[in-house]
Protein backbone atom coordinates (compact mmCIF):
# COMPACT_ATOMS: atom_id res chain seq x y z
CA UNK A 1 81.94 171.38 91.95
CA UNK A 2 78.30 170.43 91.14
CA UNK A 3 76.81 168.43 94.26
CA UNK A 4 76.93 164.77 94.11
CA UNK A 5 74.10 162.89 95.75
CA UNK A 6 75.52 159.67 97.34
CA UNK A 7 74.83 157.60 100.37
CA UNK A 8 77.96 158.09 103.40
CA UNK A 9 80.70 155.30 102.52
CA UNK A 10 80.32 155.79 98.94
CA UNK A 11 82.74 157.11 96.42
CA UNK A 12 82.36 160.78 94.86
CA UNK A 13 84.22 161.24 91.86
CA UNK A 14 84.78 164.82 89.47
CA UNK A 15 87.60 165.97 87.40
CA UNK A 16 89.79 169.00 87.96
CA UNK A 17 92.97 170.33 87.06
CA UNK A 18 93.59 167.55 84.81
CA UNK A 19 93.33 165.12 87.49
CA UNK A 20 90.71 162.21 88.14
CA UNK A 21 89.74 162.27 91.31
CA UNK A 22 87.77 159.65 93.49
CA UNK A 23 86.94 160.09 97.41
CA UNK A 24 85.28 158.83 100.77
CA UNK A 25 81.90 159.84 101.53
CA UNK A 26 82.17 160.52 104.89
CA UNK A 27 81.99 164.27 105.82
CA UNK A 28 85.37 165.42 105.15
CA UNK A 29 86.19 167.62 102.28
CA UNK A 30 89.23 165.06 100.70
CA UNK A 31 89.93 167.65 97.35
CA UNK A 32 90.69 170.40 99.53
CA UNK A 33 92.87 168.65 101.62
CA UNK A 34 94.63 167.48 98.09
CA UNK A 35 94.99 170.96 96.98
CA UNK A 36 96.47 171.97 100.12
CA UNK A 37 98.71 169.01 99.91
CA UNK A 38 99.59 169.75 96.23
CA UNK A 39 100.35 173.58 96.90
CA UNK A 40 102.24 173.02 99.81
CA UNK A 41 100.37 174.38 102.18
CA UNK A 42 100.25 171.51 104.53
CA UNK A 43 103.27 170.83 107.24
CA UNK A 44 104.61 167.38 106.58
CA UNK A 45 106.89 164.67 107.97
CA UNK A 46 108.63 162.91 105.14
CA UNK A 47 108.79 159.15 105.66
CA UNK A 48 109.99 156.53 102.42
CA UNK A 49 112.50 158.45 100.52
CA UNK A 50 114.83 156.74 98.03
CA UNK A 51 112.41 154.69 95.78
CA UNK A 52 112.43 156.61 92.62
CA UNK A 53 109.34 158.66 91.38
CA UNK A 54 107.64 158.21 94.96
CA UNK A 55 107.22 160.25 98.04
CA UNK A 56 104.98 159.66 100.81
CA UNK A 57 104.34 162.07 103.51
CA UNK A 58 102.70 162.00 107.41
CA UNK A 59 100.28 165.48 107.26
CA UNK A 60 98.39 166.27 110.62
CA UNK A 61 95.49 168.15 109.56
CA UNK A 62 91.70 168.64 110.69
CA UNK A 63 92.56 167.08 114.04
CA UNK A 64 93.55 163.66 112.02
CA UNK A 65 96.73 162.02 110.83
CA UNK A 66 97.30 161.04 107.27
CA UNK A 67 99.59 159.21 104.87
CA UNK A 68 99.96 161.12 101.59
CA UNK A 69 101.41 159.69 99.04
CA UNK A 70 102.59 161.13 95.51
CA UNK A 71 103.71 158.55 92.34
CA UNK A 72 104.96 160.24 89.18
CA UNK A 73 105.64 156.41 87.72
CA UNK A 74 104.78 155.52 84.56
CA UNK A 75 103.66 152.15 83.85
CA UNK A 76 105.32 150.88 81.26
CA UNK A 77 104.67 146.93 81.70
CA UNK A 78 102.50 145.36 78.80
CA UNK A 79 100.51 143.01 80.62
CA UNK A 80 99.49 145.99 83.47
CA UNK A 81 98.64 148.34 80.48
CA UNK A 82 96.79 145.28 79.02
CA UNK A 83 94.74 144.84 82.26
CA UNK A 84 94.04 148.30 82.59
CA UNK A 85 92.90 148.55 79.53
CA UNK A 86 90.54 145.39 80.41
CA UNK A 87 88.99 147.11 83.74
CA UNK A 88 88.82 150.50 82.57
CA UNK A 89 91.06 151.70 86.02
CA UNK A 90 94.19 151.88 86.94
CA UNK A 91 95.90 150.44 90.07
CA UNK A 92 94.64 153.22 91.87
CA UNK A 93 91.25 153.50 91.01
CA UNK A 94 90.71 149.45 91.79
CA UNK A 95 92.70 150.13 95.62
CA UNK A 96 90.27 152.61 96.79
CA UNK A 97 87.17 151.19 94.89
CA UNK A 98 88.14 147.50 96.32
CA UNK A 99 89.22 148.80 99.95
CA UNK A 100 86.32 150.80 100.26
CA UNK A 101 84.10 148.12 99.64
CA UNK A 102 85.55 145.80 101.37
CA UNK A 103 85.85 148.59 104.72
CA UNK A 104 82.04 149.25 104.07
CA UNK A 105 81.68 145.62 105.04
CA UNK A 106 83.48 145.39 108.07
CA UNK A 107 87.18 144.70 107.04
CA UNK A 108 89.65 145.85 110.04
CA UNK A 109 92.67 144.35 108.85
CA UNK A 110 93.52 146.53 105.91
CA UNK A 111 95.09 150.63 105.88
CA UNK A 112 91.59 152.61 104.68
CA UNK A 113 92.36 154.72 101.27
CA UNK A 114 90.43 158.15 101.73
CA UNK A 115 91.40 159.94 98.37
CA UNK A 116 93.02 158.66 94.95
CA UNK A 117 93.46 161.55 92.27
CA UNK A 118 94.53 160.69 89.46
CA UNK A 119 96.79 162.10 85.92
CA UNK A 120 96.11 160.46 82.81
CA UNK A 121 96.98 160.09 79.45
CA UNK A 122 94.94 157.93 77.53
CA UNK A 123 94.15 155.06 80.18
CA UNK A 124 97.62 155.21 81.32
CA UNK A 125 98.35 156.99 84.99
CA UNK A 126 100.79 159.52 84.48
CA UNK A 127 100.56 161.11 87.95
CA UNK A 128 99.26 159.99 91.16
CA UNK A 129 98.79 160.96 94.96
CA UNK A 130 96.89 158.84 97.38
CA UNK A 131 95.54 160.28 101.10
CA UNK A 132 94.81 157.19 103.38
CA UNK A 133 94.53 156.20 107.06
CA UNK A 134 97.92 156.79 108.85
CA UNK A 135 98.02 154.00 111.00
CA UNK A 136 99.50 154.22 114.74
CA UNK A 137 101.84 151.16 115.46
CA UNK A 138 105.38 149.55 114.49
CA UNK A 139 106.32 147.98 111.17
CA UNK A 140 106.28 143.67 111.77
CA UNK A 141 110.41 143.27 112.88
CA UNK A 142 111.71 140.99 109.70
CA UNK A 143 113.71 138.84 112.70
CA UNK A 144 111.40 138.51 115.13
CA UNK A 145 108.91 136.21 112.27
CA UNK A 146 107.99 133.51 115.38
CA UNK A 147 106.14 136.25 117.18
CA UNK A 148 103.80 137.57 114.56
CA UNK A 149 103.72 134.45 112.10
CA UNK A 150 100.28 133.39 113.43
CA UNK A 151 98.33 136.46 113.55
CA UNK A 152 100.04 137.60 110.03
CA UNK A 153 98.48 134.44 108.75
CA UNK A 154 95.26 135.47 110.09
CA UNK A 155 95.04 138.71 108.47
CA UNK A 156 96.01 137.83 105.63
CA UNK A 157 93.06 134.88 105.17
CA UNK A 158 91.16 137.83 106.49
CA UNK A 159 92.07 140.17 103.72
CA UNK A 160 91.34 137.83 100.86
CA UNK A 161 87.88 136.96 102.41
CA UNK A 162 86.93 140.91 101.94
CA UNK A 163 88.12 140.84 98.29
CA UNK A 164 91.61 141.86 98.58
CA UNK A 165 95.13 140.97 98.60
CA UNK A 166 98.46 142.00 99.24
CA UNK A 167 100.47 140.87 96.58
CA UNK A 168 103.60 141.65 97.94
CA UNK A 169 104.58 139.85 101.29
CA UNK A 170 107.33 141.63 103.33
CA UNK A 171 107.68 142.97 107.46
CA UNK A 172 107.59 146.62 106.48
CA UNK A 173 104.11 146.10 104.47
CA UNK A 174 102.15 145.15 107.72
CA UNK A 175 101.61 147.01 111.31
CA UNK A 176 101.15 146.35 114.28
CA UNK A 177 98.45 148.37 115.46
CA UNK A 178 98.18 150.03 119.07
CA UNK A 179 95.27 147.66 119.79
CA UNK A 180 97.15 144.98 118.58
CA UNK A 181 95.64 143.94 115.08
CA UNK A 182 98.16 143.50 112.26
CA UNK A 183 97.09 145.10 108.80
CA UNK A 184 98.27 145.68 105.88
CA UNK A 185 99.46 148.70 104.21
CA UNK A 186 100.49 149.57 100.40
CA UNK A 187 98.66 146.95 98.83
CA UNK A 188 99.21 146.21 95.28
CA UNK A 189 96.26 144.48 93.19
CA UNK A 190 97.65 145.72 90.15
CA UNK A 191 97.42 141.82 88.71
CA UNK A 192 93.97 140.09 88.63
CA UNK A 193 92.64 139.64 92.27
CA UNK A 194 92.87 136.01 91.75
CA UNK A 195 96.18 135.93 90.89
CA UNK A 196 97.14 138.19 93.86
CA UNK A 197 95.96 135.87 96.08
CA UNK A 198 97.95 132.83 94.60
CA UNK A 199 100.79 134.83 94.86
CA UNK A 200 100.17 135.83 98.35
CA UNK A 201 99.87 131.60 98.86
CA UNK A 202 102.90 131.18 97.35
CA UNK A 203 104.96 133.68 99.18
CA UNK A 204 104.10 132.64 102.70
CA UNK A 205 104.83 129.07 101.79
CA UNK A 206 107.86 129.89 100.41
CA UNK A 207 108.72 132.72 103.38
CA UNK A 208 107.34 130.75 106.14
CA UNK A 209 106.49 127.32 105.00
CA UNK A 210 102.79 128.13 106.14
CA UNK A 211 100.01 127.19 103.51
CA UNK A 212 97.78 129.78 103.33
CA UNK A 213 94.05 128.87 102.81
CA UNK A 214 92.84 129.15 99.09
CA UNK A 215 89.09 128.82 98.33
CA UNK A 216 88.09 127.02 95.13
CA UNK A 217 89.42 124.58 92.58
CA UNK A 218 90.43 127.68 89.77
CA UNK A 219 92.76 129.02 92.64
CA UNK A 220 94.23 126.12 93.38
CA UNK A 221 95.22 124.64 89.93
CA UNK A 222 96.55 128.26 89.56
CA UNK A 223 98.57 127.95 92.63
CA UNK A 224 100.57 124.94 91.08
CA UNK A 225 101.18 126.30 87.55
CA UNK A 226 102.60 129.76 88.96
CA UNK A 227 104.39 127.45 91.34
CA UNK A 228 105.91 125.35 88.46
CA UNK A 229 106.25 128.47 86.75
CA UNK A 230 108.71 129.86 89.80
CA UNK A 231 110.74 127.08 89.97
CA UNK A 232 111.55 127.39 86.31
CA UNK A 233 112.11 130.95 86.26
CA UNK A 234 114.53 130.35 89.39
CA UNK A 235 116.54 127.53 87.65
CA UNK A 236 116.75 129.70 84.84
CA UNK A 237 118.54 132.47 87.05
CA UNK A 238 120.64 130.04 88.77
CA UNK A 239 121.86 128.94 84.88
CA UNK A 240 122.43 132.87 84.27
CA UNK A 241 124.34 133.02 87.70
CA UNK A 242 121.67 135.41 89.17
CA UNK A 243 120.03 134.67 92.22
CA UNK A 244 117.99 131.85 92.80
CA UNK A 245 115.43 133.81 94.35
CA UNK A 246 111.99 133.52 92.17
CA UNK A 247 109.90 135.78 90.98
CA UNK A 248 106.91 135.94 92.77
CA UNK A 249 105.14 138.76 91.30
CA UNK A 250 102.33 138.87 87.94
C-alpha cells in the first residue's frame, strides 16, 4: 500500500482485493484487522443472527473491542440506486464519511464507524463489512419507554445537530452506555439526510407523541407532506386489510 499523507481523524482510502476500502486515521492498522476478520483468523462472539444476508460479530483484538459487521445485500430499490448514483457512495461510504465528521467535531451520542470496505459492481454495493466502536451498555428496554423517553429525545436532537440521523427509531437501535449517555447504533442515512430527519420527527411523534425539534422552514413543510403521505399509505393498508401501521421509511 503506497503511504497516504493525511492529518489523524481523517479518512484513508485504497483498493484491494476487489474491495473499496475507507478507514480512521488514528494509529491503528484497520485493513489488517479486516483481513484477519475476512480469513478467519480472529475469535468472535456472534451476536444478530437471523436477518438474511447479515452477520455481525463482537472481535476482541489489539487490547480493544469491536463490532464487525458483514452485508452480502444487494440493493435492489430504485430510488436508493437513484441516490447513489446522485452522491457517488453508497450507504456505507456516506455512514463513515458523515460519522466521522461529525465525531471529529465532538459528537458523543453516536456508535464511531472505524472501517467500511466495500464490493462493487458498477456503483452498486455488492458486498460489505463494517468494523466500528463496540459499545459497553444495555439495549433501551422497549417497556420501560418512561425511563429513557427524555434523554432519547436528547440524543436524538443531538444527533441531527452533528449532521446525522437515525432513520429508523426502535429500543434495540440505542444504548445505554456505562456512563450513562444513550447513543445510537446502526444508523441508516441511506435516504437524503433531510429526509432522515423528518422521518426521525415523525416516528417519535407517532411512537411517543413527543415533537422532536426540526430546524428550518424546508424541513418542516416536508414533515407535513410525508405526514399526509403516511396517513394515506396507512388507510390504504387498512382498505387492503393489512396493518394500519404506516410506513415510515424513504
Amino acid at each position: 500500500m503506497a503511504e497516504q499523507r493525511s492529518e489523524p481523524g481523517s479518512l484513508l482510502s485504497m483498493e484491494k482485493d476487489g474491495f473499496r476500502i475507507q478507514w480512521k486515521n488514528d494509529g491503528t492498522d484497520y485493513p489488517a484487522l479486516w483481513e484477519a476478520y475476512r480469513r478467519g483468523e480472529l475469535q468472535r462472539t456472534p451476536l444478530a443472527r437471523g436477518r438474511p444476508f447479515r452477520e455481525a460479530d463482537l472481535v476482541e483484538a489489539l487490547g480493544r473491542r469491536f463490532l464487525m459487521k458483514r452485508d452480502w445485500h444487494v440493493e435492489k430499490r430504485l430510488e436508493k440506486r437513484f441516490w447513489y448514483r446522485v452522491w457517488g457512495a453508497t450507504r456505507y461510504s456516506r455512514i463513515i464519511r458523515l460519522i466521522n465528521n461529525a465525531v471529529r467535531q465532538g459528537c458523543d451520542v453516536v456508535q464511531d464507524v472505524f472501517l467500511v470496505a466495500e464490493r462493487m459492481s458498477g456503483p452498486i454495493c455488492q458486498e460489505a463489512y463494517l468494523i466500528a466502536d463496540y459499545m459497553e451498555g444495555s439495549v433501551l428496554p422497549a417497556k420501560e419507554a418512561d425511563l429513557w423517553l427524555a434523554d432519547l429525545t436528547r440524543s436524538i436532537a443531538r444527533i441531527h445537530e452533528f449532521g446525522l440521523a437515525c432513520n429508523d427509531i426502535q429500543s434495540y437501535n440505542f444504548i445505554r452506555t456505562t456512563e450513562g449517555i444513550i447513543k445510537g447504533i446502526d444508523l441508516d442515512i441511506s435516504s437524503p439526510l433531510i429526509i432522515c430527519q423528518v422521518n426521525d420527527a415523525l416516528e417519535m411523534k407517532r411512537r411517543f407523541n413527543v415533537d422532536l425539534p426540526l430546524k428550518g422552514p424546508v424541513r418542516k413543510v416536508l414533515y407535513h407532506l410525508l405526514l399526509a403521505r403516511n396517513l394515506i399509505r396507512a388507510r390504504s393498508r387498512q382498505l387492503r386489510g393489512k396493518s394500519d401501521r404506516y410506513i415510515r421509511r424513504s
